[in-house]
PDB file of N, CA and C in Angstrom:
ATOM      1  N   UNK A   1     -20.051  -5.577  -6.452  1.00  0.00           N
ATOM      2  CA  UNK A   1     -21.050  -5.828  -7.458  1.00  0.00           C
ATOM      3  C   UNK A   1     -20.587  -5.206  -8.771  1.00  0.00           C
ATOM      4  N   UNK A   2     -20.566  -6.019  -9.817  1.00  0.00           N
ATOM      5  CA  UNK A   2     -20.047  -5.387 -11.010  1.00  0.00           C
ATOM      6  C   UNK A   2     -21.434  -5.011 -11.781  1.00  0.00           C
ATOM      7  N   UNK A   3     -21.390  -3.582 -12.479  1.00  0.00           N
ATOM      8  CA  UNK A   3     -22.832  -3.633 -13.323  1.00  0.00           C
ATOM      9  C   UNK A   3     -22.519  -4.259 -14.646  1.00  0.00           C
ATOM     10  N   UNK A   4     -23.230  -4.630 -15.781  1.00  0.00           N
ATOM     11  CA  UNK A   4     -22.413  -5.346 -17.041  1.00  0.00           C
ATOM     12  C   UNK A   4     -24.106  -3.847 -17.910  1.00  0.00           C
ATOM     13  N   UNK A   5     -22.932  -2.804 -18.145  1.00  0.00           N
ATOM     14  CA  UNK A   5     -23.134  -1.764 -18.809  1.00  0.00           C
ATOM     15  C   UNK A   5     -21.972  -1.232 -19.538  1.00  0.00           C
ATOM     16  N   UNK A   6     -22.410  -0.347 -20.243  1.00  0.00           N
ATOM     17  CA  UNK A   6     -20.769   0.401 -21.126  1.00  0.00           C
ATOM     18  C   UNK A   6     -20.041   0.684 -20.195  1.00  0.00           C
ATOM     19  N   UNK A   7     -18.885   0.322 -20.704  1.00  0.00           N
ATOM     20  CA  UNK A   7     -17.740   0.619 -19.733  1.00  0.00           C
ATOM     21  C   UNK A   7     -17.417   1.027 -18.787  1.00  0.00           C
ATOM     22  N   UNK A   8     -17.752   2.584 -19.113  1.00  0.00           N
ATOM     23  CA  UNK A   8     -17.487   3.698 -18.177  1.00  0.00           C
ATOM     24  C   UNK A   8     -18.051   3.614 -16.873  1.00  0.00           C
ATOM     25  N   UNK A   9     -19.052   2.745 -16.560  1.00  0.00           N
ATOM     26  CA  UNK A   9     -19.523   2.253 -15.383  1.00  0.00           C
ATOM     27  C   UNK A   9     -19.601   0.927 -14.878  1.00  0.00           C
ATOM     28  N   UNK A  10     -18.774   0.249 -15.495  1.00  0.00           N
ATOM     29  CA  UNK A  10     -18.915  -1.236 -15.491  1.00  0.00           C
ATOM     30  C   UNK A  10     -17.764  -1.716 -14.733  1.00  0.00           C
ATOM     31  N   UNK A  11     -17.226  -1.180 -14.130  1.00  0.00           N
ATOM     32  CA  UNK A  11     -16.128  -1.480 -12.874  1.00  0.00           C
ATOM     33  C   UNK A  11     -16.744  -1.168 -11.605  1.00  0.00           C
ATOM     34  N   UNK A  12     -16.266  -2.119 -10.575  1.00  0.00           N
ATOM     35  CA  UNK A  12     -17.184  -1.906  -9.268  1.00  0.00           C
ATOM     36  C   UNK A  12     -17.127  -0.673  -8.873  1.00  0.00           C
ATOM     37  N   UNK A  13     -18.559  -0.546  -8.512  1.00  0.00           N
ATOM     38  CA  UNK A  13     -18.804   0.482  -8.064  1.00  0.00           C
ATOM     39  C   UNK A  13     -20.143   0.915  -6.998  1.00  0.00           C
ATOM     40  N   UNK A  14     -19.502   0.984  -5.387  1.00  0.00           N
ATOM     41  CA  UNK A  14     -20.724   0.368  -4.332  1.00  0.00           C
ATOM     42  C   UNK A  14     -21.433   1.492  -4.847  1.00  0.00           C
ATOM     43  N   UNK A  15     -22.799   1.449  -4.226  1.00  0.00           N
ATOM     44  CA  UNK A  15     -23.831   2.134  -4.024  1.00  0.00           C
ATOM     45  C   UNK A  15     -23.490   3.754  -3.318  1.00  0.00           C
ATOM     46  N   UNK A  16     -23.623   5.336  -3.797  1.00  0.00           N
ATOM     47  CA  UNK A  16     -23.216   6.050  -3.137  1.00  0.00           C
ATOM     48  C   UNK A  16     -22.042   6.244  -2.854  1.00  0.00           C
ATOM     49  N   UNK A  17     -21.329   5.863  -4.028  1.00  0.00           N
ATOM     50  CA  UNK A  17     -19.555   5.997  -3.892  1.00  0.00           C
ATOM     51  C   UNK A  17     -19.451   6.977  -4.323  1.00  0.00           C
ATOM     52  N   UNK A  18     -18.323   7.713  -4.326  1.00  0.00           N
ATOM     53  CA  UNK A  18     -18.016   9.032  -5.090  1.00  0.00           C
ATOM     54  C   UNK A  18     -17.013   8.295  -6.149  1.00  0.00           C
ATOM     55  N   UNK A  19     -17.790   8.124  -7.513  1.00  0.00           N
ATOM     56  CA  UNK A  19     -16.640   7.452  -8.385  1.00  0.00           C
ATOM     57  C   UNK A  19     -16.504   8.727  -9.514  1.00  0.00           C
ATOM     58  N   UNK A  20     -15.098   8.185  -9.634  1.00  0.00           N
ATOM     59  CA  UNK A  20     -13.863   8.970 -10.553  1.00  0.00           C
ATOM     60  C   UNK A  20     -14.792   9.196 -11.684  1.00  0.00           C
ATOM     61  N   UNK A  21     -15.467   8.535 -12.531  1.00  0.00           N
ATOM     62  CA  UNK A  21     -15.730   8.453 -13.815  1.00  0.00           C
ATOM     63  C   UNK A  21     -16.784   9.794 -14.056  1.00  0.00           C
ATOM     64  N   UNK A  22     -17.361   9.589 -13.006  1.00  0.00           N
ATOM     65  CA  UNK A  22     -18.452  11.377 -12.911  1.00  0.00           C
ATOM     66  C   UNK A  22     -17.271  12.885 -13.169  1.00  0.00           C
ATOM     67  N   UNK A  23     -16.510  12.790 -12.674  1.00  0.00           N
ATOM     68  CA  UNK A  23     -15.333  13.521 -12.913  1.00  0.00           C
ATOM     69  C   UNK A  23     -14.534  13.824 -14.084  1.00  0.00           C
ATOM     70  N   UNK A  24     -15.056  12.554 -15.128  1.00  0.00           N
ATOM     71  CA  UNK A  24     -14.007  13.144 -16.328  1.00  0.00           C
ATOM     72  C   UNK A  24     -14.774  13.723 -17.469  1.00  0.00           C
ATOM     73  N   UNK A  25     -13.610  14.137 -18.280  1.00  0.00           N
ATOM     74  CA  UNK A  25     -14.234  15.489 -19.102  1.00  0.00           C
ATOM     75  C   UNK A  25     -14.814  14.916 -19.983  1.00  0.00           C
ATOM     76  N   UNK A  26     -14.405  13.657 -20.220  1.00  0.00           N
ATOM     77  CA  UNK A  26     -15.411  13.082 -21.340  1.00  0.00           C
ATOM     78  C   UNK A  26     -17.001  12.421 -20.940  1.00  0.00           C
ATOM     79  N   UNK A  27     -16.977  12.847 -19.921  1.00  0.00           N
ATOM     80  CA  UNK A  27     -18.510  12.879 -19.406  1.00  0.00           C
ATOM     81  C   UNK A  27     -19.719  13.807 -19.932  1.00  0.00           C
ATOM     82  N   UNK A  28     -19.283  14.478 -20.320  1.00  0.00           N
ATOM     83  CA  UNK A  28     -19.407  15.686 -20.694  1.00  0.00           C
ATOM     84  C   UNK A  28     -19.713  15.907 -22.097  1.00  0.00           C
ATOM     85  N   UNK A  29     -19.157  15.161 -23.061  1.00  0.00           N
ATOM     86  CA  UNK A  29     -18.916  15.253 -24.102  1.00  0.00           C
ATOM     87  C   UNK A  29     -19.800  14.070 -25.007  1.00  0.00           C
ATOM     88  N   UNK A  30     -20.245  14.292 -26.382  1.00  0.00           N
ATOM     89  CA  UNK A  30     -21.000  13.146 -27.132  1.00  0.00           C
ATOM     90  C   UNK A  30     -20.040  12.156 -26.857  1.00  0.00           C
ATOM     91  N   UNK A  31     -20.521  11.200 -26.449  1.00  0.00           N
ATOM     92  CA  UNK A  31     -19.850   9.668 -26.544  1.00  0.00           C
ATOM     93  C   UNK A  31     -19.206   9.444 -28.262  1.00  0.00           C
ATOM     94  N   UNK A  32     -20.060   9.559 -28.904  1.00  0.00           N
ATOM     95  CA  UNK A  32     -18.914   9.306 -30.150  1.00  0.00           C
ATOM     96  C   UNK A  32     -18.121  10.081 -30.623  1.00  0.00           C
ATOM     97  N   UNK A  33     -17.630  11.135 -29.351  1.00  0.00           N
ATOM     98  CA  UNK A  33     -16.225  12.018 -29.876  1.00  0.00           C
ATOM     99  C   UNK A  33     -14.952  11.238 -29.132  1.00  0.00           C
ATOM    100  N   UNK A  34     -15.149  10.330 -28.110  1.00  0.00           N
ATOM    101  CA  UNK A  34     -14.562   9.006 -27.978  1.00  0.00           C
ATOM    102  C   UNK A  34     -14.231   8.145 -28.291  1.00  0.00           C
ATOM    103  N   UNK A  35     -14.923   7.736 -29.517  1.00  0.00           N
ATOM    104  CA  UNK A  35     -15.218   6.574 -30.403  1.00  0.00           C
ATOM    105  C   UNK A  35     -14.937   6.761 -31.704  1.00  0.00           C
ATOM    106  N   UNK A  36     -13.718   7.551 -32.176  1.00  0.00           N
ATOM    107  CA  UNK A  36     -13.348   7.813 -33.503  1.00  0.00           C
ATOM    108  C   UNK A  36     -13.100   6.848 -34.545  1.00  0.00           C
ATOM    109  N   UNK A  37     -13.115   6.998 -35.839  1.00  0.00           N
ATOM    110  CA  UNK A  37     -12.994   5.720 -36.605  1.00  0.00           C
ATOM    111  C   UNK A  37     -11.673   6.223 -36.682  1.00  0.00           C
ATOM    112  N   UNK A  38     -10.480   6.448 -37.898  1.00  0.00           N
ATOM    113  CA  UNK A  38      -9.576   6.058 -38.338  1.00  0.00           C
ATOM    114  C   UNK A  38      -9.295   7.791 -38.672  1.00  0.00           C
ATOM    115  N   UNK A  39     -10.062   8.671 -38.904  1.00  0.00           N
ATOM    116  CA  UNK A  39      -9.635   9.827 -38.920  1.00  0.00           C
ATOM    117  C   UNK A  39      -8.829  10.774 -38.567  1.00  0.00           C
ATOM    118  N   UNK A  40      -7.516  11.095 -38.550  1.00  0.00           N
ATOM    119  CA  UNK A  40      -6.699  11.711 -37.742  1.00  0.00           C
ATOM    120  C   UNK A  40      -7.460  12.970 -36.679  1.00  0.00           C
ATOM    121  N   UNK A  41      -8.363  13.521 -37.257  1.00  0.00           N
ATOM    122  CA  UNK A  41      -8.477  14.833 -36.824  1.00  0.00           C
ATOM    123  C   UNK A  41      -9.481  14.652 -35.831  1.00  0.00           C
ATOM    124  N   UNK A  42     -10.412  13.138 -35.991  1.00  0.00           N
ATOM    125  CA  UNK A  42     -11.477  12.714 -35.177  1.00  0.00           C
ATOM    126  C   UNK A  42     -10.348  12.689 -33.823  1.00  0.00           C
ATOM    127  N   UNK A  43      -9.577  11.892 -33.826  1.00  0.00           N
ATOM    128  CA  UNK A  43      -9.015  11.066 -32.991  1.00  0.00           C
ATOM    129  C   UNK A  43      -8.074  12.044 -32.189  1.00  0.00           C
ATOM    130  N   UNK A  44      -7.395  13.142 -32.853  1.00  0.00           N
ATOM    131  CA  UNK A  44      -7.046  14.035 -32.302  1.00  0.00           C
ATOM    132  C   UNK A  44      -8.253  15.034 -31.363  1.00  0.00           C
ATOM    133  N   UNK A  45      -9.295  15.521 -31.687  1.00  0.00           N
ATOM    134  CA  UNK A  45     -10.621  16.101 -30.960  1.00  0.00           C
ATOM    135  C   UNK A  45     -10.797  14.947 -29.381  1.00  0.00           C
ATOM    136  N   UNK A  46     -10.381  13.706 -29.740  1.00  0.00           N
ATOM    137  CA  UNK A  46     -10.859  12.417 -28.539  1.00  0.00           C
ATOM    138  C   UNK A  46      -9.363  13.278 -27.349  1.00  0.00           C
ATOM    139  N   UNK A  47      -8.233  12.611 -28.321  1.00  0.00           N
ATOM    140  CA  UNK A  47      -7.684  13.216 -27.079  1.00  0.00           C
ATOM    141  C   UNK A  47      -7.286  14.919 -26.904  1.00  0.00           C
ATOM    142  N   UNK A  48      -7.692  15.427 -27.108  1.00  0.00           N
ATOM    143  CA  UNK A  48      -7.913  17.008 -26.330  1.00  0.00           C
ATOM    144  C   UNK A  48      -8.921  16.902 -25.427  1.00  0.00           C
ATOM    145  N   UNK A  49      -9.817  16.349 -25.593  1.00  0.00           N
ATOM    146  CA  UNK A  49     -10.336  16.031 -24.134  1.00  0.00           C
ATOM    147  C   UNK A  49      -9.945  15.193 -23.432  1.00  0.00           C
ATOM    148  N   UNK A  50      -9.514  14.338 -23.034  1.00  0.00           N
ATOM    149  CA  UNK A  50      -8.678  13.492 -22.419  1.00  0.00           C
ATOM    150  C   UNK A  50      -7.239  14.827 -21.887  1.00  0.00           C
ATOM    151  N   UNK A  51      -6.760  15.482 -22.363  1.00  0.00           N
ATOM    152  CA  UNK A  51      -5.111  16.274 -21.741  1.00  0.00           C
ATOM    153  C   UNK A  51      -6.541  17.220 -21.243  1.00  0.00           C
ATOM    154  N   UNK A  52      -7.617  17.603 -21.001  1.00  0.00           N
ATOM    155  CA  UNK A  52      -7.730  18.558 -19.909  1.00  0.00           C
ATOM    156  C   UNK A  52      -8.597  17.949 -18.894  1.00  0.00           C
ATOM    157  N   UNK A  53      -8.408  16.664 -18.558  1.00  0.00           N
ATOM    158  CA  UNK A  53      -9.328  15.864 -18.173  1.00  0.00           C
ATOM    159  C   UNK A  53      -8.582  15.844 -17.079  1.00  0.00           C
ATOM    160  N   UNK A  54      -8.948  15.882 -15.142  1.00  0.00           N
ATOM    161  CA  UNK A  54      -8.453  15.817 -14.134  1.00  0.00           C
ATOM    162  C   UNK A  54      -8.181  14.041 -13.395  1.00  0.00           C
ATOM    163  N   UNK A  55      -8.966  13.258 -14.350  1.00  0.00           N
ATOM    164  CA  UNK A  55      -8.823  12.009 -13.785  1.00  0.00           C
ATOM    165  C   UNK A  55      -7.828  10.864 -14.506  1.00  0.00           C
ATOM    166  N   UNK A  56      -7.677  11.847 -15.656  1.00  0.00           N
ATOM    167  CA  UNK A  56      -6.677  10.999 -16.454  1.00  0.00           C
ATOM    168  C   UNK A  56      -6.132   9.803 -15.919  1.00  0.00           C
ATOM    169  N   UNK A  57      -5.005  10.248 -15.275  1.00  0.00           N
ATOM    170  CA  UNK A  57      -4.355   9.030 -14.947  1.00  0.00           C
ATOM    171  C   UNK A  57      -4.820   7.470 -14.278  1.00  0.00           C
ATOM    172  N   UNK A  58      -6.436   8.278 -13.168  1.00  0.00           N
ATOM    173  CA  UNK A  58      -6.501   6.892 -12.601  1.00  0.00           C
ATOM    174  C   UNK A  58      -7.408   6.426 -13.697  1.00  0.00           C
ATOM    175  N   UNK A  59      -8.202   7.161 -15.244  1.00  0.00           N
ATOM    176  CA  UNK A  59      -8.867   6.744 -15.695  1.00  0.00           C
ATOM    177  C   UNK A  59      -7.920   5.260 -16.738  1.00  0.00           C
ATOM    178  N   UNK A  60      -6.359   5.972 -16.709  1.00  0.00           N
ATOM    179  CA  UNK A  60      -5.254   4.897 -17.341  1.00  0.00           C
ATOM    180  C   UNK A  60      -5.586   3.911 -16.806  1.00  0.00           C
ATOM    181  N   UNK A  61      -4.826   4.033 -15.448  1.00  0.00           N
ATOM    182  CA  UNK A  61      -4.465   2.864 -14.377  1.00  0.00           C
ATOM    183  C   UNK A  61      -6.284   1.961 -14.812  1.00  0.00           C
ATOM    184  N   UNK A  62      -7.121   2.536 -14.594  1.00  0.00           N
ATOM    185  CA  UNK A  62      -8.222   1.727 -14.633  1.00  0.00           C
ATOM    186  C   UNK A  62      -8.492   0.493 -15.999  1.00  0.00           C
ATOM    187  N   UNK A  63      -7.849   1.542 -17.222  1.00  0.00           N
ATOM    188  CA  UNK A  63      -8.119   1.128 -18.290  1.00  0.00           C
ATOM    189  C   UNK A  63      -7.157  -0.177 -18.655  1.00  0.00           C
ATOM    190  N   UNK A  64      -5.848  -0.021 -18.341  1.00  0.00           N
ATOM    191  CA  UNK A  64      -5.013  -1.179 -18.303  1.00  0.00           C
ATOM    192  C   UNK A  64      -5.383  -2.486 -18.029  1.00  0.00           C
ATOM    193  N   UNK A  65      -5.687  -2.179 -16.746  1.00  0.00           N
ATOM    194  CA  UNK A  65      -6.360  -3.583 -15.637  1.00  0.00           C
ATOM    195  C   UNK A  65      -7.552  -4.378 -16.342  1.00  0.00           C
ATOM    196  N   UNK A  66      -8.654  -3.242 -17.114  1.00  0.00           N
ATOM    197  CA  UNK A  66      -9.577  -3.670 -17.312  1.00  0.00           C
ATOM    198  C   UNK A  66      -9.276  -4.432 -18.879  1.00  0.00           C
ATOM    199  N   UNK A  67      -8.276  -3.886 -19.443  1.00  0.00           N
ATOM    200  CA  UNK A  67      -8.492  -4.435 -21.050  1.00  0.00           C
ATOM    201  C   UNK A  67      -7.328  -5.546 -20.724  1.00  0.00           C
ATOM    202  N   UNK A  68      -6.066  -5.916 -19.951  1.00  0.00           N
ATOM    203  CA  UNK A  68      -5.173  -6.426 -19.789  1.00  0.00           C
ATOM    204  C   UNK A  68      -4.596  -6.953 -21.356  1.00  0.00           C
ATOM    205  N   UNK A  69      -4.679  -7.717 -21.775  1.00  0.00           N
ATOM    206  CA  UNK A  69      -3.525  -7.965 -22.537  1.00  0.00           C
ATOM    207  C   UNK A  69      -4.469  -8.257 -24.118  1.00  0.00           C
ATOM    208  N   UNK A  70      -5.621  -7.924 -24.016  1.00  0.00           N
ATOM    209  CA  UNK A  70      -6.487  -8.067 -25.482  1.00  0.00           C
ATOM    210  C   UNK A  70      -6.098  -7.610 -26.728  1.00  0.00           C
ATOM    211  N   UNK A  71      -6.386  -8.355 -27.172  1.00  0.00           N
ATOM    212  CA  UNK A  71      -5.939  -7.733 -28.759  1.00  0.00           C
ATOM    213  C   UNK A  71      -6.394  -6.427 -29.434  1.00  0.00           C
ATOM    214  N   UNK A  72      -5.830  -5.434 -29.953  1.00  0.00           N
ATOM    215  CA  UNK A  72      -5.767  -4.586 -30.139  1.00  0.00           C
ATOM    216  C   UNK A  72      -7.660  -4.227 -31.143  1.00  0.00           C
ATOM    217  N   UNK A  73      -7.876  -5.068 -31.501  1.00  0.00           N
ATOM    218  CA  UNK A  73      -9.280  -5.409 -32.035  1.00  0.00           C
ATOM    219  C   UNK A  73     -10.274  -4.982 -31.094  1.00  0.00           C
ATOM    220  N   UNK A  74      -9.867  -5.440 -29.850  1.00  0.00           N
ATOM    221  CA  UNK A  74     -10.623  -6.025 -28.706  1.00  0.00           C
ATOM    222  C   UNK A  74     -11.190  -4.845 -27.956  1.00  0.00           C
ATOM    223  N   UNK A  75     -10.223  -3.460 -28.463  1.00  0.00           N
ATOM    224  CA  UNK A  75     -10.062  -2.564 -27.542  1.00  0.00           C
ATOM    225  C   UNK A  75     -10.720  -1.391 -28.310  1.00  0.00           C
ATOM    226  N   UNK A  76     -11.483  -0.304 -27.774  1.00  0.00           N
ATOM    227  CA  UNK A  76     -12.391   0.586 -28.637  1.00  0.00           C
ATOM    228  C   UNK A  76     -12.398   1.759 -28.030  1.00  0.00           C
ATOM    229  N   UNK A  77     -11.960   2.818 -28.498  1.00  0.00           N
ATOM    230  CA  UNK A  77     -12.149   4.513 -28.196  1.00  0.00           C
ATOM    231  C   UNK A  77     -10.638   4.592 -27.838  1.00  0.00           C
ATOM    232  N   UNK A  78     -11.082   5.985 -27.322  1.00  0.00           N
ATOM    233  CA  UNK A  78      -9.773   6.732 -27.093  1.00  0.00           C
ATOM    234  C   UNK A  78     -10.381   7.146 -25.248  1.00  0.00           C
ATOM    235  N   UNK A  79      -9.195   6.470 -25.119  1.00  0.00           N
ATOM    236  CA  UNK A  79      -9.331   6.699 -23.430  1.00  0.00           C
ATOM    237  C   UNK A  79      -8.203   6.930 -22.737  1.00  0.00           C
ATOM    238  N   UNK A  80      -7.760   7.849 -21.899  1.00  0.00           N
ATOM    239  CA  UNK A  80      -6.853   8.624 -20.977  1.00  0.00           C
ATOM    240  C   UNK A  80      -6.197   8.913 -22.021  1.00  0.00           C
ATOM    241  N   UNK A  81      -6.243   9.344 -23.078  1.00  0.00           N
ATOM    242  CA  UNK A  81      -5.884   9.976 -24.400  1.00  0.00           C
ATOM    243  C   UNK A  81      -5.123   9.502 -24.952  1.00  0.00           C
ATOM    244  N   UNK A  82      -5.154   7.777 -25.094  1.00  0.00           N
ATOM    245  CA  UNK A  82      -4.544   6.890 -25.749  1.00  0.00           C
ATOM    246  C   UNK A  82      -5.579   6.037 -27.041  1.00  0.00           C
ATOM    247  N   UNK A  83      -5.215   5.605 -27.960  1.00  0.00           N
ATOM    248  CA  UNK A  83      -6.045   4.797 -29.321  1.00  0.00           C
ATOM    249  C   UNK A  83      -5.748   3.734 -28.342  1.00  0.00           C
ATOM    250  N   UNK A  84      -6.610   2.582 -28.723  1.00  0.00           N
ATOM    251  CA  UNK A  84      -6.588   0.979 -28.723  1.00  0.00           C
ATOM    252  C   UNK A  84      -4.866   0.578 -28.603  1.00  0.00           C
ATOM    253  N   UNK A  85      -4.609   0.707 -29.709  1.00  0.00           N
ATOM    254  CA  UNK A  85      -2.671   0.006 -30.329  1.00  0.00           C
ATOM    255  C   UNK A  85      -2.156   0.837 -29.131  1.00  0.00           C
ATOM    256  N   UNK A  86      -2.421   2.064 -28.490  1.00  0.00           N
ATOM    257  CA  UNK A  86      -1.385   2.748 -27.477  1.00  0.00           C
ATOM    258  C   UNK A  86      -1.222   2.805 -26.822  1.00  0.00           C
ATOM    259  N   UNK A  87      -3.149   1.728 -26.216  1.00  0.00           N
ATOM    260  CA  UNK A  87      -2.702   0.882 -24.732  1.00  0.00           C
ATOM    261  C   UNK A  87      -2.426  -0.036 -24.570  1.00  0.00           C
ATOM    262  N   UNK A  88      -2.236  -0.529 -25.698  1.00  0.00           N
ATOM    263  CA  UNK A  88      -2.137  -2.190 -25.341  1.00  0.00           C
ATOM    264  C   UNK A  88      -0.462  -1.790 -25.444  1.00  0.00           C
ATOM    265  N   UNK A  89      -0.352  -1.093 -26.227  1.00  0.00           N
ATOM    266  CA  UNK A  89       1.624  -0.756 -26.003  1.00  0.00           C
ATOM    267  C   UNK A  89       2.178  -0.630 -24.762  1.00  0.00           C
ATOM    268  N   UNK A  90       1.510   0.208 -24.231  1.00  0.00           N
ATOM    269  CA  UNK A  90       1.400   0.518 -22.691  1.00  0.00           C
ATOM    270  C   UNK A  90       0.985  -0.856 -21.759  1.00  0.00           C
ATOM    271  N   UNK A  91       0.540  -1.276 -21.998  1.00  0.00           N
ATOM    272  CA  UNK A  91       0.239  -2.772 -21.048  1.00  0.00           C
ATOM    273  C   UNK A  91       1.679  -3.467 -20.816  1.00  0.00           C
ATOM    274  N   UNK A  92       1.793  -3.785 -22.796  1.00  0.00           N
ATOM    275  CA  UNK A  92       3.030  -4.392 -22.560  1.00  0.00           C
ATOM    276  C   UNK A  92       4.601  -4.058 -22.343  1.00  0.00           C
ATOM    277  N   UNK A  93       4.606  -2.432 -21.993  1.00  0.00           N
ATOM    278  CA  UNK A  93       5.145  -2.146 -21.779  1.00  0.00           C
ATOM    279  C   UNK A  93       5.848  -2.501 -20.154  1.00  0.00           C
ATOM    280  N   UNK A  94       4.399  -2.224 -19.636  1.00  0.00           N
ATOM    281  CA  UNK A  94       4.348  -2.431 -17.782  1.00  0.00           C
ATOM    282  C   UNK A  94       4.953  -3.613 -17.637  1.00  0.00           C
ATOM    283  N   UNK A  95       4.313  -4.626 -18.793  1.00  0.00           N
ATOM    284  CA  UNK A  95       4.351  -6.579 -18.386  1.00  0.00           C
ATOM    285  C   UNK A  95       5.942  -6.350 -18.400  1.00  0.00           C
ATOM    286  N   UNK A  96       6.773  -6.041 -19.761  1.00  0.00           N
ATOM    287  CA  UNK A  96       8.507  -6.152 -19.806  1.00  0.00           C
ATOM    288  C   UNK A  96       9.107  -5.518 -18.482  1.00  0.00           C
ATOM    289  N   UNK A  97       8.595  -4.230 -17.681  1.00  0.00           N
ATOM    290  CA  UNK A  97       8.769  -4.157 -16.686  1.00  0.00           C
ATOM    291  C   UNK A  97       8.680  -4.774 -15.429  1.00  0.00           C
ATOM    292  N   UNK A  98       8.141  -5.887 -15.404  1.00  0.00           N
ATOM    293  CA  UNK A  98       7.855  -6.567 -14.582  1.00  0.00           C
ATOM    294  C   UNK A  98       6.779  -5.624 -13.194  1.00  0.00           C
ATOM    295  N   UNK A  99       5.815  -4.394 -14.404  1.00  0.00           N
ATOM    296  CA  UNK A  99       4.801  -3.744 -13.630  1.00  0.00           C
ATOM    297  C   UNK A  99       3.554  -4.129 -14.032  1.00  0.00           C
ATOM    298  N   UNK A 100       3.033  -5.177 -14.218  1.00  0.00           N
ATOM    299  CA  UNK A 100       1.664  -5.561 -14.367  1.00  0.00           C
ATOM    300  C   UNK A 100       0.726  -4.842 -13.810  1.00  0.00           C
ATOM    301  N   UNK A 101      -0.221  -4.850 -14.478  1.00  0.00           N
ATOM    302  CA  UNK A 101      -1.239  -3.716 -14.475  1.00  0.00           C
ATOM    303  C   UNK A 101      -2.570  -4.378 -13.053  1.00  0.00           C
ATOM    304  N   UNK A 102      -2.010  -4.805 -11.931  1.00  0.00           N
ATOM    305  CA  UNK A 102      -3.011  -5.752 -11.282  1.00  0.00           C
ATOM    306  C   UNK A 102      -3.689  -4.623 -10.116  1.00  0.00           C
TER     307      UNK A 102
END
């Protein structure tokens, strides 16, 4: 069952699961310290939480799959302590590898 809510919960997720997303540090934190505009110093504050964050990586792996190959427009916040442009770099990085994000 998919819920169609903000993100952070909008990947399946059964009833009484123990999901990852309760776990990260940006749970924790105002949602719009995630959501930086163009500010270096905003965007730097996004990811310092993200490098002490324990789920990081599968919060990556998650984020890949879910944005796959969208335009950099398409894509919003700072998540596993990457901007928009640094995952989609990362996507297509995987694709030239012949590691698709599936």
């Amino acid at each position: 069952m998919i819920r169609h809510v903000p993100y952070r919960v909008a990947a399946p997720n059964p009833a009484g699961s123990d999901d990852w997303r309760s776990k990260g540090t940006c749970a924790s934190v105002d949602p719009d310290v995630m959501f930086p505009h163009s500010d270096p110093a905003d965007i730097g504050n996004a990811k310092r939480v993200c490098a002490r964050c324990p789920v990081s990586r599968t919060c990556l792996r998650d984020i890949i799959r879910h944005e796959g190959d969208k335009d950099t427009y398409a894509r919003h916040g700072v998540v596993a302590g990457l901007t928009p442009a640094e995952r989609r770099a990362v996507y297509r990085l995987l694709q030239e590898r012949g590691q698709g994000a599936a």
